[in-house]
PDB file of N, CA and C in Angstrom:
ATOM      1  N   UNK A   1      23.628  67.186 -30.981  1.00  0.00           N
ATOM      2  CA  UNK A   1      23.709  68.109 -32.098  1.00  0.00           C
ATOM      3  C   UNK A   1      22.367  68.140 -32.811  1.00  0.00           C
ATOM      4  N   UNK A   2      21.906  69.284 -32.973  1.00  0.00           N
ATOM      5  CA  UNK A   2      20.592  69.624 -33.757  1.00  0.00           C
ATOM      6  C   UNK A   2      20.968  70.095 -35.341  1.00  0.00           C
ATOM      7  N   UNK A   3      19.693  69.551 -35.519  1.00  0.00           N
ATOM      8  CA  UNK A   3      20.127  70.178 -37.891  1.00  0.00           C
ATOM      9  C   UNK A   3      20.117  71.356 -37.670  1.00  0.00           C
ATOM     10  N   UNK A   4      21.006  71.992 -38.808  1.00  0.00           N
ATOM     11  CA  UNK A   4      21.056  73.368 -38.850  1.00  0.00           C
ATOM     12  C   UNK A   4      19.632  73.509 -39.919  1.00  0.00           C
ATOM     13  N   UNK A   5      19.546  74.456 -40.303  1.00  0.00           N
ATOM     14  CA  UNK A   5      18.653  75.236 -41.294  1.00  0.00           C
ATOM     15  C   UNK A   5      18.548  74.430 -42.332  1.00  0.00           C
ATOM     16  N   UNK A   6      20.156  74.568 -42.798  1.00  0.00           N
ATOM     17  CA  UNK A   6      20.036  74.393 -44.117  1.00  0.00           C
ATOM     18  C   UNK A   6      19.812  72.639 -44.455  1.00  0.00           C
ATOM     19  N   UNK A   7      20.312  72.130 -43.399  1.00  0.00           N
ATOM     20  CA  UNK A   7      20.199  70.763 -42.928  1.00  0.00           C
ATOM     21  C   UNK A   7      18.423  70.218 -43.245  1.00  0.00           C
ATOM     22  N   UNK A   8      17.829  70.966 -42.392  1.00  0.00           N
ATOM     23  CA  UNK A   8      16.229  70.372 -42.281  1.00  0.00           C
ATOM     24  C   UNK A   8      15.714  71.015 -43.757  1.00  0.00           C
ATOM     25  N   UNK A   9      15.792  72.068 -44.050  1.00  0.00           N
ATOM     26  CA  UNK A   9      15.697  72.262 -45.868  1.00  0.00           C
ATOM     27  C   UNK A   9      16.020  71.068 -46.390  1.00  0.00           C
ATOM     28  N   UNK A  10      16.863  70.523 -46.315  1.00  0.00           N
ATOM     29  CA  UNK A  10      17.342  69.836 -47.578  1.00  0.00           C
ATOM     30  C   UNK A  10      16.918  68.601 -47.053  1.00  0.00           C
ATOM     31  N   UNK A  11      16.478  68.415 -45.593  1.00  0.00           N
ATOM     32  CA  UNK A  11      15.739  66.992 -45.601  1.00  0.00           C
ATOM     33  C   UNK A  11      13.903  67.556 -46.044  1.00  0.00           C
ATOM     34  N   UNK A  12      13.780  68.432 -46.132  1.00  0.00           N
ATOM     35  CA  UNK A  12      12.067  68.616 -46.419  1.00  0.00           C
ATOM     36  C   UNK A  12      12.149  68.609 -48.164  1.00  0.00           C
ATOM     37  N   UNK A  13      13.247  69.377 -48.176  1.00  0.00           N
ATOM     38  CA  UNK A  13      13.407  69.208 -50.109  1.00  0.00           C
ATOM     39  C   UNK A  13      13.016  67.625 -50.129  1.00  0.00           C
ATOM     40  N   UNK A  14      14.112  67.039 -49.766  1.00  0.00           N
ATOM     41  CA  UNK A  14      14.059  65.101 -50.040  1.00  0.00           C
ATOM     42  C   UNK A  14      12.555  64.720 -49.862  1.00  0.00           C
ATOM     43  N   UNK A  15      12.025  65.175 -48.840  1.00  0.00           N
ATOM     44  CA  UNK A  15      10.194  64.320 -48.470  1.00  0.00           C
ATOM     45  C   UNK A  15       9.411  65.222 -49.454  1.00  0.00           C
ATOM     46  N   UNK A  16       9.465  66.828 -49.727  1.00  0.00           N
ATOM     47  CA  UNK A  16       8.912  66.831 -51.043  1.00  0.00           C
ATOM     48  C   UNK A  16       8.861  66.214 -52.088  1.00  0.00           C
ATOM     49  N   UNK A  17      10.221  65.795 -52.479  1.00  0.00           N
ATOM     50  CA  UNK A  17      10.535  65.036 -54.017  1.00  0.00           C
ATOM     51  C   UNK A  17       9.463  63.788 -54.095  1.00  0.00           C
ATOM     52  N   UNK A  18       9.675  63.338 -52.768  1.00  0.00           N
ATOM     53  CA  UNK A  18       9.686  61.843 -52.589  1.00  0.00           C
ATOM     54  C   UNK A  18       7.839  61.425 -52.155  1.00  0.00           C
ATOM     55  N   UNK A  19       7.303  62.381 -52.150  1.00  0.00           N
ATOM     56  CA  UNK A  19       6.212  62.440 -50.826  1.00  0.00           C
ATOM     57  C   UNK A  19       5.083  61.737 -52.309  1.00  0.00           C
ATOM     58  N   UNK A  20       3.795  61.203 -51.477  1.00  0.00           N
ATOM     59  CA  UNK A  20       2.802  60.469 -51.928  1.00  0.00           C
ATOM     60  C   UNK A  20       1.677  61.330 -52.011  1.00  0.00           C
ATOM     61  N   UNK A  21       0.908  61.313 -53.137  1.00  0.00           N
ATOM     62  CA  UNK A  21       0.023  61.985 -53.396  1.00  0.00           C
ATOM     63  C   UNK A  21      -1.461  61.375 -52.713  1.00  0.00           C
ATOM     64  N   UNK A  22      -2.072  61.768 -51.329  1.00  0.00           N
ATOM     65  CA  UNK A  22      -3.695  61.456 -51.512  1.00  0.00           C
ATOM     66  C   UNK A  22      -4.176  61.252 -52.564  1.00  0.00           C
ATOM     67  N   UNK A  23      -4.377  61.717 -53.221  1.00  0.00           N
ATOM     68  CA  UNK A  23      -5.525  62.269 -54.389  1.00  0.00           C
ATOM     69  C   UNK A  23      -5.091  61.105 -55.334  1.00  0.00           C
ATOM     70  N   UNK A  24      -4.129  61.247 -55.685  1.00  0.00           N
ATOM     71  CA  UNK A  24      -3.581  59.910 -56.874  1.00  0.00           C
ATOM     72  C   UNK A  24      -3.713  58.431 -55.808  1.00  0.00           C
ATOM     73  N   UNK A  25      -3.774  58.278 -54.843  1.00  0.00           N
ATOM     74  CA  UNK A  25      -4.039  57.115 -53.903  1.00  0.00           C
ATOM     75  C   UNK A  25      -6.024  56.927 -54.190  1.00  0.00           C
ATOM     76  N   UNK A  26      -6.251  57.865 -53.880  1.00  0.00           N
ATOM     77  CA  UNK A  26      -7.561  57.771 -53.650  1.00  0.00           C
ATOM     78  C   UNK A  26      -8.204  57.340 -55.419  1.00  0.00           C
ATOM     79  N   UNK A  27      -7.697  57.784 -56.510  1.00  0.00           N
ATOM     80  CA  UNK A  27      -8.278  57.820 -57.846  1.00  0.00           C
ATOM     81  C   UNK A  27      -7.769  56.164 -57.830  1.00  0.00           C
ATOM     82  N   UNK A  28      -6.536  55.726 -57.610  1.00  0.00           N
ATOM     83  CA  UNK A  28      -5.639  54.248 -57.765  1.00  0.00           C
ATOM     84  C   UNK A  28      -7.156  53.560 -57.161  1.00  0.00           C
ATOM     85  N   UNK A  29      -7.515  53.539 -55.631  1.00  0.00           N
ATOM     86  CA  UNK A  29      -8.409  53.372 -55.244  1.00  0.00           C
ATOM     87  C   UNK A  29      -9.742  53.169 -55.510  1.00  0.00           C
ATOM     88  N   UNK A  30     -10.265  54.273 -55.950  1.00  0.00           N
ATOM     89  CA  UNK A  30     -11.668  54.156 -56.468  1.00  0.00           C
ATOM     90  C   UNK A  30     -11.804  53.639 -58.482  1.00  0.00           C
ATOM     91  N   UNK A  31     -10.841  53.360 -58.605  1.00  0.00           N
ATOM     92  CA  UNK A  31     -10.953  52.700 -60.087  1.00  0.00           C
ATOM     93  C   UNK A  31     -10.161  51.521 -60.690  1.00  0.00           C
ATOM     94  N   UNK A  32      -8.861  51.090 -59.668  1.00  0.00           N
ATOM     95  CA  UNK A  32      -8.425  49.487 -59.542  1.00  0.00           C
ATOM     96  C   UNK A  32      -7.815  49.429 -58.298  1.00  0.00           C
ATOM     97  N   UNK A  33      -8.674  49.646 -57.679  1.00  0.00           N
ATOM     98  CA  UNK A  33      -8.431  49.336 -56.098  1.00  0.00           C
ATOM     99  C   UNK A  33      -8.607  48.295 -55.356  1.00  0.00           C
ATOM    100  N   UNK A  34      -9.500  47.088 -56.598  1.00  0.00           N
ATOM    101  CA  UNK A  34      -9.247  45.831 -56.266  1.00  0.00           C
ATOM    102  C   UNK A  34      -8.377  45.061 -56.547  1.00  0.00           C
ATOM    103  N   UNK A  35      -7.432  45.508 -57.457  1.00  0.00           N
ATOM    104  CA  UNK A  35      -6.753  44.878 -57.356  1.00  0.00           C
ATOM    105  C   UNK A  35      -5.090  45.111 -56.431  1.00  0.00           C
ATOM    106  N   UNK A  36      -5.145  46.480 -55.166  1.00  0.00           N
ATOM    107  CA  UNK A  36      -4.530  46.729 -54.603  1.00  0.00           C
ATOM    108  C   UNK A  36      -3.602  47.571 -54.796  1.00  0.00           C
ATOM    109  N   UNK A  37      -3.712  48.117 -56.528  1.00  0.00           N
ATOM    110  CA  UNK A  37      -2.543  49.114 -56.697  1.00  0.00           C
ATOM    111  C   UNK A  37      -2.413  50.441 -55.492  1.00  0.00           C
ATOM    112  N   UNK A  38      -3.599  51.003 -54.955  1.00  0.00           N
ATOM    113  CA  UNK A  38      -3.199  52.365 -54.346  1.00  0.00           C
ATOM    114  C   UNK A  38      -2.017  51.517 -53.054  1.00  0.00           C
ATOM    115  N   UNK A  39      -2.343  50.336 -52.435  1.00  0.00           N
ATOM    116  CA  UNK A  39      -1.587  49.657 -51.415  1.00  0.00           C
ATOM    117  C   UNK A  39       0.234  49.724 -51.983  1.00  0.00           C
ATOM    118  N   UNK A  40       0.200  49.263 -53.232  1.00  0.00           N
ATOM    119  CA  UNK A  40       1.587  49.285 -53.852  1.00  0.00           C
ATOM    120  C   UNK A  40       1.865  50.638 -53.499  1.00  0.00           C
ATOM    121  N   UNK A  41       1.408  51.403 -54.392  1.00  0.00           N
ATOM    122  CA  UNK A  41       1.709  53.062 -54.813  1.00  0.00           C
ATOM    123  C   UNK A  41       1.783  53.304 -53.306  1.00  0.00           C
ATOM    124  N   UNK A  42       1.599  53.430 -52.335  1.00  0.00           N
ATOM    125  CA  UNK A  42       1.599  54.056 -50.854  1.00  0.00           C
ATOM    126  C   UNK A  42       2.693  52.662 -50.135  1.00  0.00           C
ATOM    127  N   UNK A  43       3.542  51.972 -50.877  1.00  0.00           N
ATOM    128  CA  UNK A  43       4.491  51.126 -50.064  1.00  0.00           C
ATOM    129  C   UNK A  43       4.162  50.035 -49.228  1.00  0.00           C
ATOM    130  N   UNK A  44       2.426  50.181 -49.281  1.00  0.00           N
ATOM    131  CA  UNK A  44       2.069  48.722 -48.380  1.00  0.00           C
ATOM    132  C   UNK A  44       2.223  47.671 -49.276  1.00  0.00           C
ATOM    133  N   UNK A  45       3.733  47.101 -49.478  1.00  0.00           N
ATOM    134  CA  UNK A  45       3.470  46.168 -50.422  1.00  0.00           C
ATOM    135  C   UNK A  45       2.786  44.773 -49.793  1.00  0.00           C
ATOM    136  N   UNK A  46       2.743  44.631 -48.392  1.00  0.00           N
ATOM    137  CA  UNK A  46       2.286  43.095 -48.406  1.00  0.00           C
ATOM    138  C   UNK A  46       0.375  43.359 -48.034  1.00  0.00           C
ATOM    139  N   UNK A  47       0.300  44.968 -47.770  1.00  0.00           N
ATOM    140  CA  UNK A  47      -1.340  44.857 -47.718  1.00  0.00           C
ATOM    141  C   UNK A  47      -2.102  44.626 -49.046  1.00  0.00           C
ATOM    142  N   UNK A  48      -1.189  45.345 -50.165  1.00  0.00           N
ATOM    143  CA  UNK A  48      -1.414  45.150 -51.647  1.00  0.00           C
ATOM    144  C   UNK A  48      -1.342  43.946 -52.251  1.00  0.00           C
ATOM    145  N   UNK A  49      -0.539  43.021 -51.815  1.00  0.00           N
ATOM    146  CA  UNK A  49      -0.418  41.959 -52.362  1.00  0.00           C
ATOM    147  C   UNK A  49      -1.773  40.652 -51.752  1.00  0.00           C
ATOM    148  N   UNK A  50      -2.171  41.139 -50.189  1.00  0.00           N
ATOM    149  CA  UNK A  50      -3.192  40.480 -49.837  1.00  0.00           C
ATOM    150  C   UNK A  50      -4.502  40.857 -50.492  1.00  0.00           C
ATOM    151  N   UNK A  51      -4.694  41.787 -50.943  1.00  0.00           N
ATOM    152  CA  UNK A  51      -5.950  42.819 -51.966  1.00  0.00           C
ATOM    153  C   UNK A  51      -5.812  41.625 -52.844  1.00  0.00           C
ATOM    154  N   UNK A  52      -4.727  41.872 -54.121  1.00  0.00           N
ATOM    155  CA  UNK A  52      -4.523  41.228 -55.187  1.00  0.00           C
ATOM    156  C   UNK A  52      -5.157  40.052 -54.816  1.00  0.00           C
ATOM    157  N   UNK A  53      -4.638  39.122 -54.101  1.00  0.00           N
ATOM    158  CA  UNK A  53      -4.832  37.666 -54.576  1.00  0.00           C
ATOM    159  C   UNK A  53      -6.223  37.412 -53.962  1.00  0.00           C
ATOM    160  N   UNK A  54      -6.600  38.512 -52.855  1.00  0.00           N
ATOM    161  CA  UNK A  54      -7.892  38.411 -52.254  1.00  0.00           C
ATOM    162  C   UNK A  54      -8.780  38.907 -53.683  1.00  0.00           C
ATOM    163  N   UNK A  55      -8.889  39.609 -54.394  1.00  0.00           N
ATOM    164  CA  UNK A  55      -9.575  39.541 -55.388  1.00  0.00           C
ATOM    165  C   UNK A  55      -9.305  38.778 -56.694  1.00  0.00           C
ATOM    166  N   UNK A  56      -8.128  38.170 -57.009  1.00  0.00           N
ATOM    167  CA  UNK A  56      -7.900  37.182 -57.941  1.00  0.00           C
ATOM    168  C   UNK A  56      -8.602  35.543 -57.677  1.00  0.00           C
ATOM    169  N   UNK A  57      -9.028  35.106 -56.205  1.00  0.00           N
ATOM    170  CA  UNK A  57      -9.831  34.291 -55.509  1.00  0.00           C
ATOM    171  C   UNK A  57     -10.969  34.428 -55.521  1.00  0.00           C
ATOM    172  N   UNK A  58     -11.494  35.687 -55.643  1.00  0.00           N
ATOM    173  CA  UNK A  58     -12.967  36.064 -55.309  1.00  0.00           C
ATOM    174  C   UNK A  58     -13.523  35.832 -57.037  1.00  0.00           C
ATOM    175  N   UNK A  59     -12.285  36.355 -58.061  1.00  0.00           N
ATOM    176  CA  UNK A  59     -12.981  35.973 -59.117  1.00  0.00           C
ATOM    177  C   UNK A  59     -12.826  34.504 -59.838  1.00  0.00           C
ATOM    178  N   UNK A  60     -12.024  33.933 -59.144  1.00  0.00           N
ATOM    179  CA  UNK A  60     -12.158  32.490 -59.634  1.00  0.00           C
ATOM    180  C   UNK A  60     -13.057  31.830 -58.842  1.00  0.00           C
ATOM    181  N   UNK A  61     -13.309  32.088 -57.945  1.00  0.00           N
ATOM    182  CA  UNK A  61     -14.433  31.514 -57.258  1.00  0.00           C
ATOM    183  C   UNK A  61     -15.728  31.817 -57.882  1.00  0.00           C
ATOM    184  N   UNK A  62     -15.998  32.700 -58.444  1.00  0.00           N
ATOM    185  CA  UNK A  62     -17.245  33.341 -58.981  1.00  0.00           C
ATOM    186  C   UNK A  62     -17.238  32.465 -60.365  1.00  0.00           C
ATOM    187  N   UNK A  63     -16.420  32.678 -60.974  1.00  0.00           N
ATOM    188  CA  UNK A  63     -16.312  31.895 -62.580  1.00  0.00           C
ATOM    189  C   UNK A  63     -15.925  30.484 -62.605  1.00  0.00           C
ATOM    190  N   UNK A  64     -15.870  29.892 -61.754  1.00  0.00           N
ATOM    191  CA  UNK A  64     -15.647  28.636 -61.498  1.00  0.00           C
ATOM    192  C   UNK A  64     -17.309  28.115 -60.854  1.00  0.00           C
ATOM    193  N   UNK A  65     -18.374  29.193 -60.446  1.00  0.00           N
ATOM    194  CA  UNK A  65     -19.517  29.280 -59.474  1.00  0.00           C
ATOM    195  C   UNK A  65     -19.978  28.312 -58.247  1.00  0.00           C
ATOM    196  N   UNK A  66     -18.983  28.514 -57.606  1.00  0.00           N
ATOM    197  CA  UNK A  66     -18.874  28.644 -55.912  1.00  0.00           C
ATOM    198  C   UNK A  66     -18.981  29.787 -55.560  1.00  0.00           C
ATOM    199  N   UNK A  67     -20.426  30.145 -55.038  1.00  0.00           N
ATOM    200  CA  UNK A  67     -21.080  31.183 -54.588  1.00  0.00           C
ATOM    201  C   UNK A  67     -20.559  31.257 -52.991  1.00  0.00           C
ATOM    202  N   UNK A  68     -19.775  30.589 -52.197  1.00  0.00           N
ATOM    203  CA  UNK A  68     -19.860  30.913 -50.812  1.00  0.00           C
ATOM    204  C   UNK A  68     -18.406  31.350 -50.733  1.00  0.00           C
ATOM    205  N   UNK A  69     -17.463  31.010 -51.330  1.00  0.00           N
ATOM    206  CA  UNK A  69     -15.725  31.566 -51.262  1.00  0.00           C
ATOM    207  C   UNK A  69     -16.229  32.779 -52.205  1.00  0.00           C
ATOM    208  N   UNK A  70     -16.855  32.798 -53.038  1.00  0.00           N
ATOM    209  CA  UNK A  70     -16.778  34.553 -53.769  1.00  0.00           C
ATOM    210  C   UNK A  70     -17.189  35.485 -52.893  1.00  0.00           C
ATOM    211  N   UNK A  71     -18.426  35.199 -52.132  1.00  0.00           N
ATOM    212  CA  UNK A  71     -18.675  35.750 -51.014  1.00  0.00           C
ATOM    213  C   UNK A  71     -18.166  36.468 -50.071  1.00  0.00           C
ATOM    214  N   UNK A  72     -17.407  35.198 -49.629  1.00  0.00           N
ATOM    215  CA  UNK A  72     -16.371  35.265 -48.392  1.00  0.00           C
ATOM    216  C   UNK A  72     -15.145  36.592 -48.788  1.00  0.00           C
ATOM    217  N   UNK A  73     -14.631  35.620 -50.122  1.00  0.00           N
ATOM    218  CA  UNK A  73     -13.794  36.908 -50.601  1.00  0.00           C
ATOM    219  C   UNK A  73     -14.426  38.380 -50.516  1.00  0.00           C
ATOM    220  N   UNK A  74     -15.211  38.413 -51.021  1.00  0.00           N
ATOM    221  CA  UNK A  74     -15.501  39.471 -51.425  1.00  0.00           C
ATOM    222  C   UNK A  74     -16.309  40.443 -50.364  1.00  0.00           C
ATOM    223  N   UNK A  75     -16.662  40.453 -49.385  1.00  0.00           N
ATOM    224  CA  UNK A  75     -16.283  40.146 -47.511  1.00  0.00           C
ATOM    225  C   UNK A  75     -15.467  40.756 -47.286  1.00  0.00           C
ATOM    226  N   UNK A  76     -14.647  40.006 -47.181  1.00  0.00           N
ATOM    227  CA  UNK A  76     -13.193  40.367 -46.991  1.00  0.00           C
ATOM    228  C   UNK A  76     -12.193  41.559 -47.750  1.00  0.00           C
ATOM    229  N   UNK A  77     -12.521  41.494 -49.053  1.00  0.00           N
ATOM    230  CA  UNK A  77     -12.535  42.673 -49.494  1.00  0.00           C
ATOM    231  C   UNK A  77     -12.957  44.192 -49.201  1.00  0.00           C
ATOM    232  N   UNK A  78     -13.790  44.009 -48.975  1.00  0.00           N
ATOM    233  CA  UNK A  78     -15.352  44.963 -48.182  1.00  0.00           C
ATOM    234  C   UNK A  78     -14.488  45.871 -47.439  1.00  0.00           C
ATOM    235  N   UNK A  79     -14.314  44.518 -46.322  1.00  0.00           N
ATOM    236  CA  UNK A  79     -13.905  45.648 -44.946  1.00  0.00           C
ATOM    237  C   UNK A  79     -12.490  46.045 -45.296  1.00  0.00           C
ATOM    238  N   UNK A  80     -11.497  45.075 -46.108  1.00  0.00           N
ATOM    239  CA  UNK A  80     -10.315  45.847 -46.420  1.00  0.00           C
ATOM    240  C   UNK A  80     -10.023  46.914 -47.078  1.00  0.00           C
ATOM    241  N   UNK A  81     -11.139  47.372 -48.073  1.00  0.00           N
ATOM    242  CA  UNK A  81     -11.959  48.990 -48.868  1.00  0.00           C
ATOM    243  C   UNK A  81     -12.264  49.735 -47.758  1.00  0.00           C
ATOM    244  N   UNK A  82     -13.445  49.305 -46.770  1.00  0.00           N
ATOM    245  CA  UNK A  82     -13.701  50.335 -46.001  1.00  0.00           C
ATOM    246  C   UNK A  82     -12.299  50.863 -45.011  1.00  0.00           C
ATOM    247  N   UNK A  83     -11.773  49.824 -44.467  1.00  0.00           N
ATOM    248  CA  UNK A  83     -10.417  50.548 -43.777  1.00  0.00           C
ATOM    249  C   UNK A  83      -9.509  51.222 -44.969  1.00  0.00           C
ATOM    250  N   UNK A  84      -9.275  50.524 -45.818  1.00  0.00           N
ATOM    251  CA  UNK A  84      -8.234  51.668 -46.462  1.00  0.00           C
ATOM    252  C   UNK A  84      -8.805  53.233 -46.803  1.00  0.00           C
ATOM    253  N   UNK A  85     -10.331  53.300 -46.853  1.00  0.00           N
ATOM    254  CA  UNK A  85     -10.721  54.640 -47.442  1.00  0.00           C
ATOM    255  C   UNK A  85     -10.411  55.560 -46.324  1.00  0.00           C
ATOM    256  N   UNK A  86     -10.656  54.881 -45.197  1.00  0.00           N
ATOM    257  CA  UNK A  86     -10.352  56.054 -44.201  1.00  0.00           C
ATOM    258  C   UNK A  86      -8.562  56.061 -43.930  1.00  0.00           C
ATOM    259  N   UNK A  87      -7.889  55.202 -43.891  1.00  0.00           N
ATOM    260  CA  UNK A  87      -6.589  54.972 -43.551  1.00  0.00           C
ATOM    261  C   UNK A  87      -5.489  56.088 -44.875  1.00  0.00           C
ATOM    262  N   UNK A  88      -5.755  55.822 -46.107  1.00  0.00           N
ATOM    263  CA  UNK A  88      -4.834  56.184 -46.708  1.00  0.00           C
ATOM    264  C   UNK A  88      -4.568  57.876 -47.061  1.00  0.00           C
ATOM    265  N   UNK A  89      -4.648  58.776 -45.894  1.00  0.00           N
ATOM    266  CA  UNK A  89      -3.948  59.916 -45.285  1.00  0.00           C
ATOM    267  C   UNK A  89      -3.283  59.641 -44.501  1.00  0.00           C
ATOM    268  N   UNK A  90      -3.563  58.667 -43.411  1.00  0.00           N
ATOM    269  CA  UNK A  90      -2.240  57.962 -42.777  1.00  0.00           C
ATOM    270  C   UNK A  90      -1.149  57.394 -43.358  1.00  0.00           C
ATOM    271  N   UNK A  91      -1.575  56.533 -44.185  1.00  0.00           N
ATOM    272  CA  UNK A  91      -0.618  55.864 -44.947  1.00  0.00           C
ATOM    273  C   UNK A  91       0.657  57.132 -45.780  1.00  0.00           C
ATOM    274  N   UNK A  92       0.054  58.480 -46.174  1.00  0.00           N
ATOM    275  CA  UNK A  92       0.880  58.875 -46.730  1.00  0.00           C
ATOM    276  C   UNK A  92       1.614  60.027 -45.610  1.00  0.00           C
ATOM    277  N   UNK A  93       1.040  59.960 -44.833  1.00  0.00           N
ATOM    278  CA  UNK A  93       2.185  60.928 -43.498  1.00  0.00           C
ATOM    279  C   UNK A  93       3.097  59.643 -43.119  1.00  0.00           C
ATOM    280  N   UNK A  94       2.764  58.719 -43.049  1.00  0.00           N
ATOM    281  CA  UNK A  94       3.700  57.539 -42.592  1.00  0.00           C
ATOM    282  C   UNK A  94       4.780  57.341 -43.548  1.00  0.00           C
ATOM    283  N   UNK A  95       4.180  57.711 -44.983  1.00  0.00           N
ATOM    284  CA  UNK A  95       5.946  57.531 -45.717  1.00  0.00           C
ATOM    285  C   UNK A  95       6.599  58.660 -45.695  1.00  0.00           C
ATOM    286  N   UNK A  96       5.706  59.906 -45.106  1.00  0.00           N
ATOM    287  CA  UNK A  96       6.559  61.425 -45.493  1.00  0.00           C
ATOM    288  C   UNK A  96       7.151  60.986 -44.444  1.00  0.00           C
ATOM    289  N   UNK A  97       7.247  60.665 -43.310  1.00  0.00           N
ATOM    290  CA  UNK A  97       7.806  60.418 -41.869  1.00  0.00           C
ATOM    291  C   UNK A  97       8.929  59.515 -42.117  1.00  0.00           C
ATOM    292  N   UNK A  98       8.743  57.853 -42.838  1.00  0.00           N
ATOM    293  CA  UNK A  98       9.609  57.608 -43.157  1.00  0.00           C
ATOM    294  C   UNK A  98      10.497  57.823 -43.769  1.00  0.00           C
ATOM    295  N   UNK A  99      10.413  58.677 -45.071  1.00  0.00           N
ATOM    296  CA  UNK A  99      11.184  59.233 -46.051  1.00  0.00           C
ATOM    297  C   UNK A  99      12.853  60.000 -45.275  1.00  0.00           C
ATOM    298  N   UNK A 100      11.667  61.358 -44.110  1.00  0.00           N
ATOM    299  CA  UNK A 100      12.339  61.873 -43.519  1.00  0.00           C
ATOM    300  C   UNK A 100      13.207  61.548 -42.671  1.00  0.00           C
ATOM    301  N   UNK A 101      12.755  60.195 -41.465  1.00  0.00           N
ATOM    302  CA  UNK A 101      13.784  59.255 -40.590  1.00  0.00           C
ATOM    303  C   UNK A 101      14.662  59.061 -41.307  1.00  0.00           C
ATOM    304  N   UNK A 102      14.397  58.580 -42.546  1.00  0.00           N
ATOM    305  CA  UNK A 102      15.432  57.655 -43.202  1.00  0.00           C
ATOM    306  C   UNK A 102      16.896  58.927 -43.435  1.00  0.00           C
ATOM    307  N   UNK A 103      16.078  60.020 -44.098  1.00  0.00           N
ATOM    308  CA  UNK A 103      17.186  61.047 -44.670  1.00  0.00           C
ATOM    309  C   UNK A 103      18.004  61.672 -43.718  1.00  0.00           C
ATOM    310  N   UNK A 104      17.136  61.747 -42.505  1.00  0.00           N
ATOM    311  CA  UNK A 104      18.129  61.939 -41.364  1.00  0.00           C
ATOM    312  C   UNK A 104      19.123  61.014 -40.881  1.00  0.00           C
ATOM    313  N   UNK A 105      18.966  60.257 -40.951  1.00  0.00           N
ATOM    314  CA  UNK A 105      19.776  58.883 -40.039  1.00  0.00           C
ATOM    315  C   UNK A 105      20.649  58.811 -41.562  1.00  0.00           C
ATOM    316  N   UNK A 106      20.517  58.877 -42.389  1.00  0.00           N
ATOM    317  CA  UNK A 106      21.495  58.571 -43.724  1.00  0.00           C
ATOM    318  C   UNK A 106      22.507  59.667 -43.848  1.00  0.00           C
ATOM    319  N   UNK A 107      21.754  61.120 -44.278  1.00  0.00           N
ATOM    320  CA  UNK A 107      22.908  62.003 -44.509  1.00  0.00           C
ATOM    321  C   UNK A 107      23.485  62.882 -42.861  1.00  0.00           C
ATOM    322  N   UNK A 108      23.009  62.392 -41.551  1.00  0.00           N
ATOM    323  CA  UNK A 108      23.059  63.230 -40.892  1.00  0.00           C
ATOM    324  C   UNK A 108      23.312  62.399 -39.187  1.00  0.00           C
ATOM    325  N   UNK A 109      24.057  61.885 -39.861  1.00  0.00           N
ATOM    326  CA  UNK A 109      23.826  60.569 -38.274  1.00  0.00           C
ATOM    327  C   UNK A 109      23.973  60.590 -37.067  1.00  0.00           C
ATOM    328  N   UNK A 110      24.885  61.971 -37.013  1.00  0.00           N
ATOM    329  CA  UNK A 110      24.990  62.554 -35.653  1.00  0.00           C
ATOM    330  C   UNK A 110      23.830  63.968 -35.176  1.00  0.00           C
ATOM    331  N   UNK A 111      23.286  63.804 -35.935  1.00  0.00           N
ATOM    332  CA  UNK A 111      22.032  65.107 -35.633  1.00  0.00           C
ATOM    333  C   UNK A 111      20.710  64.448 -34.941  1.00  0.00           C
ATOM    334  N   UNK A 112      20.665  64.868 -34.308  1.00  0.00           N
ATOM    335  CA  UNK A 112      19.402  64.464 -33.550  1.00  0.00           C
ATOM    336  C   UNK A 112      17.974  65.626 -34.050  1.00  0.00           C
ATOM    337  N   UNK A 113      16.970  65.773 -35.028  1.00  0.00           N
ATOM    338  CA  UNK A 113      16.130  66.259 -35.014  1.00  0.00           C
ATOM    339  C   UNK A 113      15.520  66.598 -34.145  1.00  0.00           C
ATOM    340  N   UNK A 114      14.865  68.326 -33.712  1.00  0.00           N
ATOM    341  CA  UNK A 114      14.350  68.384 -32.660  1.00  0.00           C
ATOM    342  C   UNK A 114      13.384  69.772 -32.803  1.00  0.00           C
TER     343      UNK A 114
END
């Protein structure tokens, strides 16, 4: 069985409501993006939570002055900025996608999307 019309409407209504903004990812990003909020806001909660404490380390390491773990952190940080800048347009087709699996398989369990 395939969705009818009114069926896939009302699952695109749901991923509209629900859907993630680039632009508000990217601003989360470029102004407390160390501390991982755009990762929250886009559902990566455990990439967000590795941000966080990866920069809550980098600054106790610095203010404590151990110059080679602030470093390191902050390293590590680096490349986890440079992948997310390019990644988080993926990140938000991946929740419109999930949003949508989900609404199908919930209100529609015998429909096979096609």
């Amino acid at each position: 069985m395939t969705l009818t019309a009114d069926q896939i409407t009302a699952v695109e209504l749901r991923v509209s409501n629900e859907k993630k903004s680039s632009a508000i990812a990217y601003l989360l990003f470029v102004f407390i993006g160390g501390f991982g909020t755009h990762c929250f806001y886009l559902g990566k909660w455990g990439r967000g939570t590795v941000e966080l404490f990866s920069t809550i380390f980098a600054l106790a390491a610095l203010f404590a002055g151990y110059p080679g773990p602030t470093a390191l952190f902050l390293a590590f940080n680096g490349i986890m900025f440079l992948w997310d800048l390019f990644s988080i347009p993926r990140y938000t087709r991946q929740h419109s996608e999930a949003v949508r699996n989900r609404t199908v398989s919930r209100y529609f369990p015998n429909a096979v999307n096609t």
